[in-house]
PDB file of N, CA and C in Angstrom:
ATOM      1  N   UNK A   1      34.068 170.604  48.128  1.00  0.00           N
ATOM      2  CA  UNK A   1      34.195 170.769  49.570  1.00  0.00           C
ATOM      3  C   UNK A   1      33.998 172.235  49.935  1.00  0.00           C
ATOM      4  N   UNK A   2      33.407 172.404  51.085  1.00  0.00           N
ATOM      5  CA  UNK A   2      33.014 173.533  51.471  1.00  0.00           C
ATOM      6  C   UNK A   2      34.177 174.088  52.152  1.00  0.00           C
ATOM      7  N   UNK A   3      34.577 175.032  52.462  1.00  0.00           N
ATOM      8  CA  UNK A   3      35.259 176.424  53.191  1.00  0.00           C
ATOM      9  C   UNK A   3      35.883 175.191  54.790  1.00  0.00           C
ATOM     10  N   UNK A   4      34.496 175.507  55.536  1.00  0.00           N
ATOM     11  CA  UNK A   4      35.038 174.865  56.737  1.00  0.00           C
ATOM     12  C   UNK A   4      35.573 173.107  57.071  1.00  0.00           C
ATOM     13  N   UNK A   5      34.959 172.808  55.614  1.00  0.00           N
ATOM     14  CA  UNK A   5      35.420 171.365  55.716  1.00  0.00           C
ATOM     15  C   UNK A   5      36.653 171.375  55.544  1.00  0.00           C
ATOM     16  N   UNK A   6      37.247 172.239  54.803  1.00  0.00           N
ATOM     17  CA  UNK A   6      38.893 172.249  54.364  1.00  0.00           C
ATOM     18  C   UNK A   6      39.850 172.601  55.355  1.00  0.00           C
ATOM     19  N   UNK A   7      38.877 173.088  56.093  1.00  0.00           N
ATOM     20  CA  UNK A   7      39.721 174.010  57.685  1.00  0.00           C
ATOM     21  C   UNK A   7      39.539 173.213  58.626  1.00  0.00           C
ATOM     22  N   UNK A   8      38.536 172.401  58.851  1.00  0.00           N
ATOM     23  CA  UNK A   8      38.473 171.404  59.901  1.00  0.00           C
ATOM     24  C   UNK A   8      39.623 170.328  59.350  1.00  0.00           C
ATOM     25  N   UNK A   9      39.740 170.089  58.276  1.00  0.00           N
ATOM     26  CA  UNK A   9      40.555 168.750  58.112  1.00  0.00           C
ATOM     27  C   UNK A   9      42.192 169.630  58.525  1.00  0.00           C
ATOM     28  N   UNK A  10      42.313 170.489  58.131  1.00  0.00           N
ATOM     29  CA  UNK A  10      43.909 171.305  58.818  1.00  0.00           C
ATOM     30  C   UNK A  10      44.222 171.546  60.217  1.00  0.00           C
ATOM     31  N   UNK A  11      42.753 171.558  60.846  1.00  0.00           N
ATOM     32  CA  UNK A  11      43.029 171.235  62.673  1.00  0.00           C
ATOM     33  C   UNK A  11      43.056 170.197  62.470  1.00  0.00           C
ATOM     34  N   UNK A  12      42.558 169.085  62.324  1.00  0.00           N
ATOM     35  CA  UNK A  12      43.099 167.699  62.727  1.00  0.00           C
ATOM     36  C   UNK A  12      44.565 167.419  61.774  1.00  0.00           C
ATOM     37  N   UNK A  13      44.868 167.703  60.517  1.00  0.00           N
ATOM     38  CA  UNK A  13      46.145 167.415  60.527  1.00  0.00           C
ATOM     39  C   UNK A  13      47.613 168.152  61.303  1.00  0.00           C
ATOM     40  N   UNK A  14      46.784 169.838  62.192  1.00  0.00           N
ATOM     41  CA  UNK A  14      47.715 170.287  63.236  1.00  0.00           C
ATOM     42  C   UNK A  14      47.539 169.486  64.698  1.00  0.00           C
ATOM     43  N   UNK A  15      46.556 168.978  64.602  1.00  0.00           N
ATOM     44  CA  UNK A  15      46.346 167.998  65.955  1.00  0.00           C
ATOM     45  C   UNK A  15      47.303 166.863  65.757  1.00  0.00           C
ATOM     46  N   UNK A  16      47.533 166.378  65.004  1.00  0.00           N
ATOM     47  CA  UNK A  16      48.210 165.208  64.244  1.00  0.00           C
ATOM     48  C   UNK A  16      49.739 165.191  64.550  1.00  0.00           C
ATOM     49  N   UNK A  17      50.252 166.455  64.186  1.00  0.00           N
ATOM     50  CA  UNK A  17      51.712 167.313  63.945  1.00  0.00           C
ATOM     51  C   UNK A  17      51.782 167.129  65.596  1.00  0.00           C
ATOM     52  N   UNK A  18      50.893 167.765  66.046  1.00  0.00           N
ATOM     53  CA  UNK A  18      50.859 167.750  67.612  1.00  0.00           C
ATOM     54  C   UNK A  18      51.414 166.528  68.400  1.00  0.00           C
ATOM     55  N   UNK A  19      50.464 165.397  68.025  1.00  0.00           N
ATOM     56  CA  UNK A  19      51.053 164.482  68.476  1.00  0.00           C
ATOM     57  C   UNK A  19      52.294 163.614  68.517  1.00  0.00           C
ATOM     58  N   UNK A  20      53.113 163.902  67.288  1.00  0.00           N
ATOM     59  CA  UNK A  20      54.040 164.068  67.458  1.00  0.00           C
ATOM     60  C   UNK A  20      55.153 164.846  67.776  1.00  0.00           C
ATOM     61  N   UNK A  21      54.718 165.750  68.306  1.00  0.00           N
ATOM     62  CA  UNK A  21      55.946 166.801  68.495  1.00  0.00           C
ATOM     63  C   UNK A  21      55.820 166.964  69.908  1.00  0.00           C
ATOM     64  N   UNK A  22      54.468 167.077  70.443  1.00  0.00           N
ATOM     65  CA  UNK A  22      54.223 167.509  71.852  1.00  0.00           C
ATOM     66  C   UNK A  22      54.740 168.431  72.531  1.00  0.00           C
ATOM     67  N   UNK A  23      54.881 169.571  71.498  1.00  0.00           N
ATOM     68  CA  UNK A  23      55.396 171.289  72.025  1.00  0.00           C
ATOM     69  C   UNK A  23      54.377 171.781  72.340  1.00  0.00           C
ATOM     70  N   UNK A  24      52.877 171.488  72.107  1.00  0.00           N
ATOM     71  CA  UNK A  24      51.773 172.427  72.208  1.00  0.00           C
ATOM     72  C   UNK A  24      51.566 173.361  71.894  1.00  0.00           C
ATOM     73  N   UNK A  25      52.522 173.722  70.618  1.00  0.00           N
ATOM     74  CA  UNK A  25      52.757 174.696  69.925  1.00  0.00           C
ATOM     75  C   UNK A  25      51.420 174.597  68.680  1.00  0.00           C
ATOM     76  N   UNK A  26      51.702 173.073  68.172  1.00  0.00           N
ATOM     77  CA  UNK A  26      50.724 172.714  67.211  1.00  0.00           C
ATOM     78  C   UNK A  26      49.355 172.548  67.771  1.00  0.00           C
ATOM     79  N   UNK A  27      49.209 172.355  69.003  1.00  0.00           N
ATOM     80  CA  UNK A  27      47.814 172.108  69.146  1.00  0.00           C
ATOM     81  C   UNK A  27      47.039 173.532  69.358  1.00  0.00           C
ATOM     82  N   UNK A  28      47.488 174.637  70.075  1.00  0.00           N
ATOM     83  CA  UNK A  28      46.940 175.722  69.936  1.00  0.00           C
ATOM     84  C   UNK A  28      46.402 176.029  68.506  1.00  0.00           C
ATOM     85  N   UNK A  29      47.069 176.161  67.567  1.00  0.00           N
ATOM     86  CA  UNK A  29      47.027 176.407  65.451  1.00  0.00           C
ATOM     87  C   UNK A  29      45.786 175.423  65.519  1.00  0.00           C
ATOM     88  N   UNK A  30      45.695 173.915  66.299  1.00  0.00           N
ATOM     89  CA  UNK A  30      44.547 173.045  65.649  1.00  0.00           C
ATOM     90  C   UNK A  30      43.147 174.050  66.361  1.00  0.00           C
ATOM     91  N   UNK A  31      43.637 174.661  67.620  1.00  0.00           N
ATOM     92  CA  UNK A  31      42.597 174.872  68.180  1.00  0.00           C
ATOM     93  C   UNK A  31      41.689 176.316  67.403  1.00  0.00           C
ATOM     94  N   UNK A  32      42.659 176.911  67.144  1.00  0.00           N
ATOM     95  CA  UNK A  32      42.277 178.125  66.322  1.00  0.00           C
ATOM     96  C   UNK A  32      41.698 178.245  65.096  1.00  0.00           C
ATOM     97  N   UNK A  33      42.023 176.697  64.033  1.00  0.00           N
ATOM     98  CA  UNK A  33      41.705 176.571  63.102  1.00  0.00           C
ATOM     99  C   UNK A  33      40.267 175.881  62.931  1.00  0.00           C
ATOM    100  N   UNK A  34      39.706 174.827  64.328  1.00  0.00           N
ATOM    101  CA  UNK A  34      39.046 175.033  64.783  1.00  0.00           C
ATOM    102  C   UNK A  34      37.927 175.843  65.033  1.00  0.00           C
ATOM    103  N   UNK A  35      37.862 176.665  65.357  1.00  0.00           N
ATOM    104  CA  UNK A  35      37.277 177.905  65.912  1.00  0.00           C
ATOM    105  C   UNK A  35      36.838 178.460  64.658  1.00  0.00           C
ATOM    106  N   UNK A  36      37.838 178.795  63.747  1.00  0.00           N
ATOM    107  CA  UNK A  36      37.468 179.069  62.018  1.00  0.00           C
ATOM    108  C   UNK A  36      36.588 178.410  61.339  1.00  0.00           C
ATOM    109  N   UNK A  37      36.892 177.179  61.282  1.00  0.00           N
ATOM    110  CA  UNK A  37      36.133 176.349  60.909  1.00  0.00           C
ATOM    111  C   UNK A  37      34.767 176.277  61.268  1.00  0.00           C
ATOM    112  N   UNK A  38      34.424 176.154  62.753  1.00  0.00           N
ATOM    113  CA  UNK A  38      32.634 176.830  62.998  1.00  0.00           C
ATOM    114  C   UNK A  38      32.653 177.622  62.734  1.00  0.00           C
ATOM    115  N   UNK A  39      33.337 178.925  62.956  1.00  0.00           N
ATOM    116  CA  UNK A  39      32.681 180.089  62.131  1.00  0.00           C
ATOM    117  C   UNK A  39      32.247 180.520  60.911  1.00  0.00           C
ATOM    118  N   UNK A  40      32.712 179.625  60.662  1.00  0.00           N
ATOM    119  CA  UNK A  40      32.417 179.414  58.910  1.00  0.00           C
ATOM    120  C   UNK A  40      31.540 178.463  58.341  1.00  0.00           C
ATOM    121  N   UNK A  41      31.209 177.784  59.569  1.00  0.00           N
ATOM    122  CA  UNK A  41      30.274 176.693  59.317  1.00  0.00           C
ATOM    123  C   UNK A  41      28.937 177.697  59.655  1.00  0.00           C
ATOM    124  N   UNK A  42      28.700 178.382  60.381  1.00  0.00           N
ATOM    125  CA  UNK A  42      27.922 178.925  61.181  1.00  0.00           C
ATOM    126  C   UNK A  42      27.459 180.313  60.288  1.00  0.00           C
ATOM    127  N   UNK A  43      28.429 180.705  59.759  1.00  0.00           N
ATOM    128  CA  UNK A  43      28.511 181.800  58.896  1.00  0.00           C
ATOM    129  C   UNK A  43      28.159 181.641  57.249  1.00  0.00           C
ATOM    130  N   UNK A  44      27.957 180.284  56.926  1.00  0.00           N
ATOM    131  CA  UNK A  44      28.331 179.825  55.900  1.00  0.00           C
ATOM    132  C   UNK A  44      29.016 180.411  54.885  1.00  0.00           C
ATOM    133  N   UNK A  45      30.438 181.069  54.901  1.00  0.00           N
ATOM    134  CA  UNK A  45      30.771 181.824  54.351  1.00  0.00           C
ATOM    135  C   UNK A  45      32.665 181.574  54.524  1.00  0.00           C
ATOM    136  N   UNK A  46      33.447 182.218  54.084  1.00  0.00           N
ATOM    137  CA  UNK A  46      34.720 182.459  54.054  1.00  0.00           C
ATOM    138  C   UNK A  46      35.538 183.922  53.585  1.00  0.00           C
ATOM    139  N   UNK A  47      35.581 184.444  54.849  1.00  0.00           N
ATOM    140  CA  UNK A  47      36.205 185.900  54.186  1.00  0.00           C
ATOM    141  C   UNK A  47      37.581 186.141  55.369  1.00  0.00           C
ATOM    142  N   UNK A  48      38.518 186.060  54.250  1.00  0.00           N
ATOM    143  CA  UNK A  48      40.056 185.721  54.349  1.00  0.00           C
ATOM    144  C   UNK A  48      40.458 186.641  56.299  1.00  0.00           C
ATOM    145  N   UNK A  49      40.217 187.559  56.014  1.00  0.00           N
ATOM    146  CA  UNK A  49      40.597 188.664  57.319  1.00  0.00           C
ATOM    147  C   UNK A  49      40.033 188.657  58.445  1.00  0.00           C
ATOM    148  N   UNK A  50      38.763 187.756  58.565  1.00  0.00           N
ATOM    149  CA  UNK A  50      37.878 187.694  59.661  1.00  0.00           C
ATOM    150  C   UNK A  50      38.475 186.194  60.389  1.00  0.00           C
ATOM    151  N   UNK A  51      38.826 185.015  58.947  1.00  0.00           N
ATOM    152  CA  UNK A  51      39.157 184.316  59.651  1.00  0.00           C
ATOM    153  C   UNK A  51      40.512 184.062  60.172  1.00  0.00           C
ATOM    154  N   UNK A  52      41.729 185.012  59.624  1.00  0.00           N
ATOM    155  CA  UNK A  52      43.139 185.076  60.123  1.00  0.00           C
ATOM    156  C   UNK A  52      42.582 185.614  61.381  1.00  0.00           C
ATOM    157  N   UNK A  53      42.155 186.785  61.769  1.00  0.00           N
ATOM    158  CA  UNK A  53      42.273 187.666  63.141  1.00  0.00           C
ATOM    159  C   UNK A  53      41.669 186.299  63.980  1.00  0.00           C
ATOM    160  N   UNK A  54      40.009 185.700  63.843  1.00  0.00           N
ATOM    161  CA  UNK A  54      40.106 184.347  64.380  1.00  0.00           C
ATOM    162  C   UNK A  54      41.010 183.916  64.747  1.00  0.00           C
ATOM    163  N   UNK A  55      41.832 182.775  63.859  1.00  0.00           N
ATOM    164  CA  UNK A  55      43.064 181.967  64.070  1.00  0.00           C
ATOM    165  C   UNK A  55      43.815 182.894  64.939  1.00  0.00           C
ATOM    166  N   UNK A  56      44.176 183.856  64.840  1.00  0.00           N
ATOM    167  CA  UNK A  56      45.334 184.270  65.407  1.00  0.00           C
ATOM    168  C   UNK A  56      44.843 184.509  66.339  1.00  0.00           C
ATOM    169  N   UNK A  57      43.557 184.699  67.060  1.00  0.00           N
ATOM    170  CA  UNK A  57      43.282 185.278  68.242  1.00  0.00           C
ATOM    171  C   UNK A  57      43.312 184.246  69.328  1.00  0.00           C
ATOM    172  N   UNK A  58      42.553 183.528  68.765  1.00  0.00           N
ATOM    173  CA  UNK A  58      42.429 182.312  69.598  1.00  0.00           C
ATOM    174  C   UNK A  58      43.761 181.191  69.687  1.00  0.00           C
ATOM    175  N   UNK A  59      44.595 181.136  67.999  1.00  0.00           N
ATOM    176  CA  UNK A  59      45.004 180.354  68.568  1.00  0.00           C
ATOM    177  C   UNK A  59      46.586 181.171  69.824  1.00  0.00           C
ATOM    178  N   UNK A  60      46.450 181.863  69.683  1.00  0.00           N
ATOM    179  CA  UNK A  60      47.525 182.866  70.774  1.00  0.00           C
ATOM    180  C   UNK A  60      47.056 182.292  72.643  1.00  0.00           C
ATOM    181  N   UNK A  61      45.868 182.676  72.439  1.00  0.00           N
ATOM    182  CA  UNK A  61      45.027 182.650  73.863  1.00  0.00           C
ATOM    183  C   UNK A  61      44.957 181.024  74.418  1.00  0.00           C
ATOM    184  N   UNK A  62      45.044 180.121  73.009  1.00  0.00           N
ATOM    185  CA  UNK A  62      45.042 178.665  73.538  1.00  0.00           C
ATOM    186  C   UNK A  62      46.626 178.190  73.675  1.00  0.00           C
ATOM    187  N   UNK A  63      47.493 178.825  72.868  1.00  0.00           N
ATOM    188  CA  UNK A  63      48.977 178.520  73.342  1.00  0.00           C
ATOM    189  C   UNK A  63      48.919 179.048  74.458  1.00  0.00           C
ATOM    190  N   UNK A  64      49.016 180.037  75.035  1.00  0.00           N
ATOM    191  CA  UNK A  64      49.244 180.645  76.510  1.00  0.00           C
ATOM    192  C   UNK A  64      48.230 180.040  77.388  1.00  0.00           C
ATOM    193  N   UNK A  65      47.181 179.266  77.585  1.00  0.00           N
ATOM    194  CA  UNK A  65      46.592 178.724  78.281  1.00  0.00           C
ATOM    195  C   UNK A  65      47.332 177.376  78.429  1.00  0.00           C
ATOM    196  N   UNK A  66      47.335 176.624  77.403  1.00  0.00           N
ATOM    197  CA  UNK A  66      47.878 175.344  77.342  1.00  0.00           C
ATOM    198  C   UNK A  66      49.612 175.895  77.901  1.00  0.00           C
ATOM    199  N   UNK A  67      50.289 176.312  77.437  1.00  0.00           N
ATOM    200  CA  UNK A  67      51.497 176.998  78.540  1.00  0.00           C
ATOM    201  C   UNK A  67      51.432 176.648  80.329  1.00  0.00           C
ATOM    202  N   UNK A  68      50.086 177.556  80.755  1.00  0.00           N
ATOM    203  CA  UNK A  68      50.084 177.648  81.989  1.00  0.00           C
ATOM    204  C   UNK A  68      49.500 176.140  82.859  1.00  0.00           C
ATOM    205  N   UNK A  69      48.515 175.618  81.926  1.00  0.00           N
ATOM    206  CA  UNK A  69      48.081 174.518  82.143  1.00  0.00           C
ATOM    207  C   UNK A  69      48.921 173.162  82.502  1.00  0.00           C
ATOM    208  N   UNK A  70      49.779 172.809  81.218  1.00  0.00           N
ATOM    209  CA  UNK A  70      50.555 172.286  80.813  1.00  0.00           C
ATOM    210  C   UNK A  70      52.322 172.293  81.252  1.00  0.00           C
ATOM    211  N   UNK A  71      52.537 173.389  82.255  1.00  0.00           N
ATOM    212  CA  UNK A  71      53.768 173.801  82.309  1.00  0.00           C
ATOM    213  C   UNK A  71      54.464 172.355  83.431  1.00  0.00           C
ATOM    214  N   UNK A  72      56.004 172.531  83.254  1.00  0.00           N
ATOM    215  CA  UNK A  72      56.537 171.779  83.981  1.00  0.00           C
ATOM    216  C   UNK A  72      57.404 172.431  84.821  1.00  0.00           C
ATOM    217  N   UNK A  73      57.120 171.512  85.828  1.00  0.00           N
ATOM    218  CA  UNK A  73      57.645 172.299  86.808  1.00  0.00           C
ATOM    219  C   UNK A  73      59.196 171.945  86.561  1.00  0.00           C
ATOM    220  N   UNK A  74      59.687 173.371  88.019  1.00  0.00           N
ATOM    221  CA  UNK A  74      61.432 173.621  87.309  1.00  0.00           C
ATOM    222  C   UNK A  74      62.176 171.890  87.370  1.00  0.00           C
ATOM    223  N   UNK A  75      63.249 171.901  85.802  1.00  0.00           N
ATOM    224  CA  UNK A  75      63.549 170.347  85.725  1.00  0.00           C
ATOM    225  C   UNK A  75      64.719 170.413  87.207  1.00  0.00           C
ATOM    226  N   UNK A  76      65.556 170.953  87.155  1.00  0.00           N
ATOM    227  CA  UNK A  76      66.731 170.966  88.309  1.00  0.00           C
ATOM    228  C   UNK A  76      66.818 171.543  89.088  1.00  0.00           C
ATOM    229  N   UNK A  77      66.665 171.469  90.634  1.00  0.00           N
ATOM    230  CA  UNK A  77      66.555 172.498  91.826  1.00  0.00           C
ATOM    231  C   UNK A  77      68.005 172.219  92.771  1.00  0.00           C
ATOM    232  N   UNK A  78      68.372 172.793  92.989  1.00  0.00           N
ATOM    233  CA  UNK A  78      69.732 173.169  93.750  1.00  0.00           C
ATOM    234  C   UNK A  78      69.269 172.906  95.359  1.00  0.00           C
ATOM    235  N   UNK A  79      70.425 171.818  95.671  1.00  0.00           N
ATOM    236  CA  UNK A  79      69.775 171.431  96.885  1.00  0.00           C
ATOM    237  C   UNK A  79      71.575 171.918  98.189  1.00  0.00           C
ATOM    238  N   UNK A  80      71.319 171.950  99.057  1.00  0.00           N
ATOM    239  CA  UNK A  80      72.384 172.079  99.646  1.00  0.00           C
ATOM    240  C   UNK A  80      74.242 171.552  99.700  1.00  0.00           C
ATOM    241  N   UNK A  81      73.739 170.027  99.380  1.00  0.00           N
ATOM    242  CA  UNK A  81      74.462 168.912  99.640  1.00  0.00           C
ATOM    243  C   UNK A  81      74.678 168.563  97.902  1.00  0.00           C
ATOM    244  N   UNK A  82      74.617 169.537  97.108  1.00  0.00           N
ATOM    245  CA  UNK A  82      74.921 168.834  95.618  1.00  0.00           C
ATOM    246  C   UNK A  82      76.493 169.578  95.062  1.00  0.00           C
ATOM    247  N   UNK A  83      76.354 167.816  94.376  1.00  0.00           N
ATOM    248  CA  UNK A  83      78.446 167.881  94.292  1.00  0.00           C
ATOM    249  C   UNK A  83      78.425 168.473  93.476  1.00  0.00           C
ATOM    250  N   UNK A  84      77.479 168.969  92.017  1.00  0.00           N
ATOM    251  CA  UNK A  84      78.007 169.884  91.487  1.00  0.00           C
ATOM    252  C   UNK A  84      77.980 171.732  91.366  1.00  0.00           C
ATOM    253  N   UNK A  85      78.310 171.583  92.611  1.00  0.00           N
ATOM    254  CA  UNK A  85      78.294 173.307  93.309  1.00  0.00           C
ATOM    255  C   UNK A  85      79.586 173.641  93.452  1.00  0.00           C
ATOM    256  N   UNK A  86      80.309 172.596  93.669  1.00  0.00           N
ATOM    257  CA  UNK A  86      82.238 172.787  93.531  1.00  0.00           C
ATOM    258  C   UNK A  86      82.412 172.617  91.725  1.00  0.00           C
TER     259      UNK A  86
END
């Protein structure tokens, strides 16, 4: 197996993790690993430091997107007439 085949199969088993957890914590890591993975497909190559700064770059930029995307709005809002204010 080649470089990016090994890295594509680790985004889909962080896509996987994802789906069960649904923090979107894991899916950013799939998305980054991802991203490695063509580059390495594209690159045909694997060199350890090019593809951490990758991963980490992207997958940072896809957690904080998926964050803003994804966010919920506030769970409890304080309304005038609520009994637990006494």
């Amino acid at each position: 197996m080649d470089a990016y085949q090994i890295t594509f199969l680790v985004a889909l088993a962080l896509a996987m993790v994802e789906l069960v957890t649904g923090a979107f914590l894991f899916l950013g890591m799939a998305l980054g690993a991802a991203a490695v993975a063509c580059v390495q497909w594209a690159t045909a190559g694997f060199a350890l430091n090019r593809d951490l700064l990758i991963f980490a770059i992207v997958s940072v930029l896809a957690f904080l997107v998926l964050r803003k995307l994804f966010a919920r709005p506030a769970d409890q809002e304080e309304s005038p007439d609520d009994v637990n204010r006494y």
